[in-house]
PDB file of N, CA and C in Angstrom:
ATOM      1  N   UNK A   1    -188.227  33.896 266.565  1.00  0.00           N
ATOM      2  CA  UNK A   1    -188.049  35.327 266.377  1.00  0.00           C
ATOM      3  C   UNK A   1    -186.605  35.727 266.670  1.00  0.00           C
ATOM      4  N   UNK A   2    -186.141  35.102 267.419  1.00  0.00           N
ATOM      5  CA  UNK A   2    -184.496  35.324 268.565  1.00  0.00           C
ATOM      6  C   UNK A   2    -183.678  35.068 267.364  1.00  0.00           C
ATOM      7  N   UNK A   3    -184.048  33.515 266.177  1.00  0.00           N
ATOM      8  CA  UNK A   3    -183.253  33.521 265.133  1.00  0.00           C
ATOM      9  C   UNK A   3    -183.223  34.191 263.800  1.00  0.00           C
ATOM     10  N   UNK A   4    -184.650  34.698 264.031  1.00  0.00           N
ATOM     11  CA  UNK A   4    -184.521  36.123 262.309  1.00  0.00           C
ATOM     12  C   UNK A   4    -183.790  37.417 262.811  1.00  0.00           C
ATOM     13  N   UNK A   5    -183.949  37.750 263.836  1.00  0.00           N
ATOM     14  CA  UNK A   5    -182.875  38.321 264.657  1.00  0.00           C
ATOM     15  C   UNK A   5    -181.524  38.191 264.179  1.00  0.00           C
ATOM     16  N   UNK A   6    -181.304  37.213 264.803  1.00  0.00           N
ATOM     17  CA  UNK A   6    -179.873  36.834 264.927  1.00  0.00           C
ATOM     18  C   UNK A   6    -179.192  36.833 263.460  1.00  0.00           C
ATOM     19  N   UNK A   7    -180.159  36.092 262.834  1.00  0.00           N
ATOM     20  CA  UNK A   7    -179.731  35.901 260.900  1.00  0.00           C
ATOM     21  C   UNK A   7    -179.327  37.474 260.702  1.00  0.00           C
ATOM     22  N   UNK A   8    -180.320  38.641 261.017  1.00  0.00           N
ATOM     23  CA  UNK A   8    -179.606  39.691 260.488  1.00  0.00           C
ATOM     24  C   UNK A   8    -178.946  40.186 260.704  1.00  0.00           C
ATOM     25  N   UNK A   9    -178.464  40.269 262.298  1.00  0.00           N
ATOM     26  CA  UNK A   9    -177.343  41.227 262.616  1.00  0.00           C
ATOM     27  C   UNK A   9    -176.077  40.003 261.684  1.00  0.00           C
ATOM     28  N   UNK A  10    -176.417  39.075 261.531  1.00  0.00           N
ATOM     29  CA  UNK A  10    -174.929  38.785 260.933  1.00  0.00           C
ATOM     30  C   UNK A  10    -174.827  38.659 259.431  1.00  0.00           C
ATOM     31  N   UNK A  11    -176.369  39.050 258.801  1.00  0.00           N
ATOM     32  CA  UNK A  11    -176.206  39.779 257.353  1.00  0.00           C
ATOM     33  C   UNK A  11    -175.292  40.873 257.442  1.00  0.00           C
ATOM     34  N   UNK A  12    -176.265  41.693 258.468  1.00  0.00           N
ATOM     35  CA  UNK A  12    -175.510  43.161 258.576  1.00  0.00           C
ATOM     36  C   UNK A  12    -174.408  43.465 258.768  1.00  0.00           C
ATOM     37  N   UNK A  13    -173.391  42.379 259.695  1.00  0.00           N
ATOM     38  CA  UNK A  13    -172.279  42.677 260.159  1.00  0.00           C
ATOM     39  C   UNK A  13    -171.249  42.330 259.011  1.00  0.00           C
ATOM     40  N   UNK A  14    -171.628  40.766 258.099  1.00  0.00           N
ATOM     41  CA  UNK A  14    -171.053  40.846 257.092  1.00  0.00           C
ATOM     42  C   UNK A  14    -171.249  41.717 255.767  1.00  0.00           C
ATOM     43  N   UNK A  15    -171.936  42.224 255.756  1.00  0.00           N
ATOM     44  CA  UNK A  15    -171.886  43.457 254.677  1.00  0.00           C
ATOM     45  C   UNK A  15    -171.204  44.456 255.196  1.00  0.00           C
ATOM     46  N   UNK A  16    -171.452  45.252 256.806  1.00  0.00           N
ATOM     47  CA  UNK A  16    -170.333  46.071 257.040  1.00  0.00           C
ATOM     48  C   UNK A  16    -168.799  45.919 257.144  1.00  0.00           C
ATOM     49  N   UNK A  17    -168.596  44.234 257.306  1.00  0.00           N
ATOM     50  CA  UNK A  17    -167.127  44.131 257.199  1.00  0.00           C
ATOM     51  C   UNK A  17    -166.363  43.909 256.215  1.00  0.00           C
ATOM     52  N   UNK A  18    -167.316  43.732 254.662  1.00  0.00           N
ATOM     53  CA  UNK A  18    -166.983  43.902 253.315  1.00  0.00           C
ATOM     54  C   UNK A  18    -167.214  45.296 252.755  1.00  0.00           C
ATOM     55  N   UNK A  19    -167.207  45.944 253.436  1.00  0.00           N
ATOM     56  CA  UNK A  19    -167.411  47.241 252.594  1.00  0.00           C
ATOM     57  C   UNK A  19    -166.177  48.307 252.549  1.00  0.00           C
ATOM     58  N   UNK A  20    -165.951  49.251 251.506  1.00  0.00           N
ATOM     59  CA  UNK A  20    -164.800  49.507 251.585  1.00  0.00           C
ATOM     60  C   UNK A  20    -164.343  50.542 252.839  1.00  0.00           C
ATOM     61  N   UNK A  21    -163.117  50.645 252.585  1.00  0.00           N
ATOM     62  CA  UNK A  21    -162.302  51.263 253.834  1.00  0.00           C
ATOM     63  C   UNK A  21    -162.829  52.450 254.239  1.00  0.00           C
ATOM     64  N   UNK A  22    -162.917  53.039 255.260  1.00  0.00           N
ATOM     65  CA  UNK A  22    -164.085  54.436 255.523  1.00  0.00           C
ATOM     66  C   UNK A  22    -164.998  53.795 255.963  1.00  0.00           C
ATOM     67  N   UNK A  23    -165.759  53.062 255.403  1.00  0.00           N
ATOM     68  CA  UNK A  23    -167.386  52.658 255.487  1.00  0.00           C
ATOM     69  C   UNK A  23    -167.469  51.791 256.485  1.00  0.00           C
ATOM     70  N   UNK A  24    -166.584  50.701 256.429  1.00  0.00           N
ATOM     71  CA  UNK A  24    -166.205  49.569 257.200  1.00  0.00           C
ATOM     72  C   UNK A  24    -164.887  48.636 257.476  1.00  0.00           C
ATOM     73  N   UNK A  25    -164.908  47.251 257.536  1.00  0.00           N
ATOM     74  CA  UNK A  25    -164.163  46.770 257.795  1.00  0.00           C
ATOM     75  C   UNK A  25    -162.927  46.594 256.990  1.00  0.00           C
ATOM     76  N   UNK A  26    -163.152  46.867 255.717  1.00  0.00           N
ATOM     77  CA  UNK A  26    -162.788  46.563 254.482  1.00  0.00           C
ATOM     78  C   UNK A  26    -162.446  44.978 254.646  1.00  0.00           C
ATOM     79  N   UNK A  27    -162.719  43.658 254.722  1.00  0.00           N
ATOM     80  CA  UNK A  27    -162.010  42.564 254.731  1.00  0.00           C
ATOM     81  C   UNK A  27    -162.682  42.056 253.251  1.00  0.00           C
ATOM     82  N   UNK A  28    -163.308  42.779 252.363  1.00  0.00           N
ATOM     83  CA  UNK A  28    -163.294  42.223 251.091  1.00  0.00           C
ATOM     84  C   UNK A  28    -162.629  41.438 250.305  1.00  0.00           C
ATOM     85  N   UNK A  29    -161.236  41.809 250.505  1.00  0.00           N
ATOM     86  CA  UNK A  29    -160.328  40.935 249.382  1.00  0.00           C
ATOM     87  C   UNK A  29    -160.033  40.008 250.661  1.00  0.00           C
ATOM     88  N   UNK A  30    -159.924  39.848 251.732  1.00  0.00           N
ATOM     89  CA  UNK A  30    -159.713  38.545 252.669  1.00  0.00           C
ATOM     90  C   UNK A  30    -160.818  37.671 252.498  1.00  0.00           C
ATOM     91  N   UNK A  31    -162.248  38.165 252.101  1.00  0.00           N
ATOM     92  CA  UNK A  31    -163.629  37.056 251.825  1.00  0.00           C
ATOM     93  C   UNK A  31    -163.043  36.839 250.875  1.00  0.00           C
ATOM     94  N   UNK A  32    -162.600  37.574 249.512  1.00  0.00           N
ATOM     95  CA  UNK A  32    -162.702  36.676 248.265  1.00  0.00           C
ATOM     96  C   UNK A  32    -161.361  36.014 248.288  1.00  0.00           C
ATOM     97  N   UNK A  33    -160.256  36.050 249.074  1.00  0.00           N
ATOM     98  CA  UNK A  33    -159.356  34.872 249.272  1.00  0.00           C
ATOM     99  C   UNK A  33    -159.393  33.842 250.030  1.00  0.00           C
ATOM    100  N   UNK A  34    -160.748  34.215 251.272  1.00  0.00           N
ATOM    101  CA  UNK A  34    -160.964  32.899 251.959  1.00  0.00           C
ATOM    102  C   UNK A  34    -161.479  31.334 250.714  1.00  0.00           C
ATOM    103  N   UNK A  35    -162.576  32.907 250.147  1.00  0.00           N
ATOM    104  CA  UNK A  35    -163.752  32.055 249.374  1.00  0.00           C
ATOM    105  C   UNK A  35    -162.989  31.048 248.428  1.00  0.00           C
ATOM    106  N   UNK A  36    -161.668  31.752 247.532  1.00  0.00           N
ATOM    107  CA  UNK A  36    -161.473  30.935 246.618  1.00  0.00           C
ATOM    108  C   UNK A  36    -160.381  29.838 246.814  1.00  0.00           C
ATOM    109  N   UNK A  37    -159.759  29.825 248.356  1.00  0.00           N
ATOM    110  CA  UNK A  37    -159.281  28.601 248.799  1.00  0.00           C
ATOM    111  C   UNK A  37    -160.179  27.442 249.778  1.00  0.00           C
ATOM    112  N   UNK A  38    -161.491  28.002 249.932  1.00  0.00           N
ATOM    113  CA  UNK A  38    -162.452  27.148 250.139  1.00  0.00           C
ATOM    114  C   UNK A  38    -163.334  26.245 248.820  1.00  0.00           C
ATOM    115  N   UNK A  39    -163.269  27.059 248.072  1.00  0.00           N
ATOM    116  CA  UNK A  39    -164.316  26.725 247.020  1.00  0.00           C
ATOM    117  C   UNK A  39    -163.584  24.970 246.429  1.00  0.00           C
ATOM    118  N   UNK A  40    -162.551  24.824 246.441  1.00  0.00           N
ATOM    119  CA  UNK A  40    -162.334  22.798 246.180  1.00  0.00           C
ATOM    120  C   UNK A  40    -162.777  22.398 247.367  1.00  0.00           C
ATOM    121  N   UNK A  41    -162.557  22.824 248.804  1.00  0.00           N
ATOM    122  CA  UNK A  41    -162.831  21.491 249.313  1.00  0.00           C
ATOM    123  C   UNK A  41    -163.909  21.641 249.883  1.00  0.00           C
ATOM    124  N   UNK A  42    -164.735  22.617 249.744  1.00  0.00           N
ATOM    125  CA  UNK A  42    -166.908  22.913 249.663  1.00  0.00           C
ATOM    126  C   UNK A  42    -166.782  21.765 248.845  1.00  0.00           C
ATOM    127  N   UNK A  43    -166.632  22.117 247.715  1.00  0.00           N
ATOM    128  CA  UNK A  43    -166.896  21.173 246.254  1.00  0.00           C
ATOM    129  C   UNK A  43    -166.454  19.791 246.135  1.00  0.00           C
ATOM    130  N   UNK A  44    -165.315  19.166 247.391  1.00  0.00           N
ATOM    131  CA  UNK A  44    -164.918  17.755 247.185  1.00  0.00           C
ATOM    132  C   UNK A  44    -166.346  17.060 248.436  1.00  0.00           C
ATOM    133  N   UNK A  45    -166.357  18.052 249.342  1.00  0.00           N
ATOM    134  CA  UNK A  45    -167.387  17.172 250.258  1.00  0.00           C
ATOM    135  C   UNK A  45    -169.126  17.161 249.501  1.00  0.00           C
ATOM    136  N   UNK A  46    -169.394  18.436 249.110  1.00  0.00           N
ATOM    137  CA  UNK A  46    -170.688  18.637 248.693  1.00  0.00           C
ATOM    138  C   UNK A  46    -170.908  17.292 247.431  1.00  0.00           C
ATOM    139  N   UNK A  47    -169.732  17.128 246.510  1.00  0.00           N
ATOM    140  CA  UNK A  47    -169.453  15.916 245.828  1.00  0.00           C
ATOM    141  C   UNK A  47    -169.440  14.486 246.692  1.00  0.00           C
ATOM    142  N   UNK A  48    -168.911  14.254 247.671  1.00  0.00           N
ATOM    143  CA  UNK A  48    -169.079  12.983 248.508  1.00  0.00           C
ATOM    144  C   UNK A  48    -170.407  13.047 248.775  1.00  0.00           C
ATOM    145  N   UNK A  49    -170.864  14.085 249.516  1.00  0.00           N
ATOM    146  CA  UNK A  49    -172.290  13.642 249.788  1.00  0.00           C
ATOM    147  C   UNK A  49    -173.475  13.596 248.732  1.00  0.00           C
ATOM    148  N   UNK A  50    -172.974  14.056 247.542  1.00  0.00           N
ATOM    149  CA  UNK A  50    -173.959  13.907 246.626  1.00  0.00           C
ATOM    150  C   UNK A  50    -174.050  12.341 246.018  1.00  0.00           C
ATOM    151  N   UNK A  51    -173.029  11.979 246.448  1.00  0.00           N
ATOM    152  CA  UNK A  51    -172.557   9.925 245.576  1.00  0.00           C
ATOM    153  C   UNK A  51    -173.420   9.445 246.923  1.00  0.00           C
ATOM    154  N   UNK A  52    -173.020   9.859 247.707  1.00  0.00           N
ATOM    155  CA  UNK A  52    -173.283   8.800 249.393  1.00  0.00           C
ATOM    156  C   UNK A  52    -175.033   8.922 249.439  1.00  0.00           C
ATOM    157  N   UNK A  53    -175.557   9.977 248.776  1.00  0.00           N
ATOM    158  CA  UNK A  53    -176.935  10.064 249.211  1.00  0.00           C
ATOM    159  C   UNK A  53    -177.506   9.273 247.853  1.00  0.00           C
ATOM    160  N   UNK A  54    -176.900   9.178 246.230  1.00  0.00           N
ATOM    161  CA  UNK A  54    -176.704   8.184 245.367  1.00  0.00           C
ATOM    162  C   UNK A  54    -176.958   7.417 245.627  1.00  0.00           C
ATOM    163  N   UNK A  55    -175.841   6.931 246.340  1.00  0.00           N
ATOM    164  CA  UNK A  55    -176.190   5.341 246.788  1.00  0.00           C
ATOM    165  C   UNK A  55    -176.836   4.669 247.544  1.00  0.00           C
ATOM    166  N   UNK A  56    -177.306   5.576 248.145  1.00  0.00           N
ATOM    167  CA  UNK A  56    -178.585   5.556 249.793  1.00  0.00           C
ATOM    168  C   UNK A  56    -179.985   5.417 249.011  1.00  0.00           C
ATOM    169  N   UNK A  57    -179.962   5.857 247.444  1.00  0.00           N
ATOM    170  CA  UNK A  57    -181.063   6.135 247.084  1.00  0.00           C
ATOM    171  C   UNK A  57    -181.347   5.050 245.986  1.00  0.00           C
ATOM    172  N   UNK A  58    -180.511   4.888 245.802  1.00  0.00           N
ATOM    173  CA  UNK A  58    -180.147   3.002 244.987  1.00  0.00           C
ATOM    174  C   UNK A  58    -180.350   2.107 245.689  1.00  0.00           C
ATOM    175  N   UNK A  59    -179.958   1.972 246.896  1.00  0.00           N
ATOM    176  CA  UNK A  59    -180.282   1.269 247.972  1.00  0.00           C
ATOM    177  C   UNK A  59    -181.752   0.812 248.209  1.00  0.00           C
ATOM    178  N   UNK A  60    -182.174   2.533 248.542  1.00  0.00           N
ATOM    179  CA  UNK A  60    -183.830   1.973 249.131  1.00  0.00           C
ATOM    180  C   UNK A  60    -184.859   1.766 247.645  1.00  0.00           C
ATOM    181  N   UNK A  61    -184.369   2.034 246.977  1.00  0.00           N
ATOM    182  CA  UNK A  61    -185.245   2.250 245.304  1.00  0.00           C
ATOM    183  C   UNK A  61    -184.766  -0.092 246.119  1.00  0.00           C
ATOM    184  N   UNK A  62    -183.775  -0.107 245.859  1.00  0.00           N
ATOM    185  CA  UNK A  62    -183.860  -2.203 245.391  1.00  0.00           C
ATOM    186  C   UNK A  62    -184.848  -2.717 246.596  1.00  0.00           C
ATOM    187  N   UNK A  63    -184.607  -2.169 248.092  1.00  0.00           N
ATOM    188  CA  UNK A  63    -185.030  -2.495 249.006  1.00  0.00           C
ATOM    189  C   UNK A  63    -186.781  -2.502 248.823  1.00  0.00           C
ATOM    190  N   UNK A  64    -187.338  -1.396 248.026  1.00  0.00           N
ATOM    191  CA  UNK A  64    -188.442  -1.473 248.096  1.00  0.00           C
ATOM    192  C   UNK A  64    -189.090  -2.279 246.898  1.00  0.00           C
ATOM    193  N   UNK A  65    -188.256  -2.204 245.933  1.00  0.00           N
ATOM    194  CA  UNK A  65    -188.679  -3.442 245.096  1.00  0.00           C
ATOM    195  C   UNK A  65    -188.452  -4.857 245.518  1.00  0.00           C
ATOM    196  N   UNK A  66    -187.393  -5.256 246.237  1.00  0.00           N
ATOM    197  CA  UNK A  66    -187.584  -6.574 247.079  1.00  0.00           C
ATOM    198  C   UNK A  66    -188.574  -6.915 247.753  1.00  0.00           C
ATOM    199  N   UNK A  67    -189.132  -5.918 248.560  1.00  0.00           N
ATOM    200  CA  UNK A  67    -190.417  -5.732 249.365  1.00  0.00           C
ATOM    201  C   UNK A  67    -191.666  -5.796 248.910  1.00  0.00           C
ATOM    202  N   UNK A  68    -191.498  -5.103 247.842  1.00  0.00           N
ATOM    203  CA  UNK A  68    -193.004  -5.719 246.557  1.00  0.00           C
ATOM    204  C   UNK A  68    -192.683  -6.862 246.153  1.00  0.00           C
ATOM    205  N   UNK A  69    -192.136  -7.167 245.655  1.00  0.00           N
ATOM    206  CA  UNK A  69    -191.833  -8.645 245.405  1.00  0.00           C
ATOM    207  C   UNK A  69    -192.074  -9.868 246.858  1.00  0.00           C
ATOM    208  N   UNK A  70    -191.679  -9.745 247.830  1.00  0.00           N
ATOM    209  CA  UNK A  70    -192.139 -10.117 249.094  1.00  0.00           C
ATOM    210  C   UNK A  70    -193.636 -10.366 249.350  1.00  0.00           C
ATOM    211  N   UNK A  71    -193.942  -8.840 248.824  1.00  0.00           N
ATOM    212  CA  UNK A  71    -195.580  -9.209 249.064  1.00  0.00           C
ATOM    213  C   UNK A  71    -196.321  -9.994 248.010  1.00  0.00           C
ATOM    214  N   UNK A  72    -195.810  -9.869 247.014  1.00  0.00           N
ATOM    215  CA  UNK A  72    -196.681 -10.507 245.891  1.00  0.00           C
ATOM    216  C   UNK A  72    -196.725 -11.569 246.173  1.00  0.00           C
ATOM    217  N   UNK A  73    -195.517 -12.233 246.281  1.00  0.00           N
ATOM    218  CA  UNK A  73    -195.100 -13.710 246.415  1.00  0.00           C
ATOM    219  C   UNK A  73    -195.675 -14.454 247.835  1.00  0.00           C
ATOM    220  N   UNK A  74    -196.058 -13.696 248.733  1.00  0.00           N
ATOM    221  CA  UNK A  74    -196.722 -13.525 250.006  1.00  0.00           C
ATOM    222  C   UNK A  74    -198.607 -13.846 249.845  1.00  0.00           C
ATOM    223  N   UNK A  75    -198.850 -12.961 249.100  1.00  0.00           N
ATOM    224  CA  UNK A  75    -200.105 -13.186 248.458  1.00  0.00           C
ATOM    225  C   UNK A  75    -200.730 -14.240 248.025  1.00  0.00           C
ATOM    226  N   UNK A  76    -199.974 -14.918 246.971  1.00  0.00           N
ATOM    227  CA  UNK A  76    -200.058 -15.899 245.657  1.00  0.00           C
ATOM    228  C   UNK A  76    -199.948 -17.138 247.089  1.00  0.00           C
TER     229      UNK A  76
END
């Protein structure tokens, strides 16, 4: 409960600190200049981990066909 809480006051706080001048914080154009010198290197890691979990998943896909194969041959 302490964290649906918590999630909103910092919805809330970031919508009041994007809103325009009067209303709030105005840091609008500072989000959309954080955002768009973040947005390559979100996109170079979210890209690494999308190959690394690739290959984790190539991995256990052979591992478990070795393992059937193990058993068959185990069987016979």
């Amino acid at each position: 409960m302490v964290t649906i809480i918590f999630g909103i006051l910092c919805i809330a706080f970031t919508v009041f600190a994007c809103l325009p001048t009067g209303l709030g914080l105005s840091w609008g154009e500072e989000v959309v200049f954080f955002l768009k010198g973040a947005m390559p290197v979100l996109a170079a890691v979210v890209g690494l981990l999308a190959i690394l979990i690739g290959i984790a998943d190539i991995r256990d896909r052979h591992e478990a066909k070795r393992e059937e194969m193990e058993a068959i041959t185990n069987e016979k």
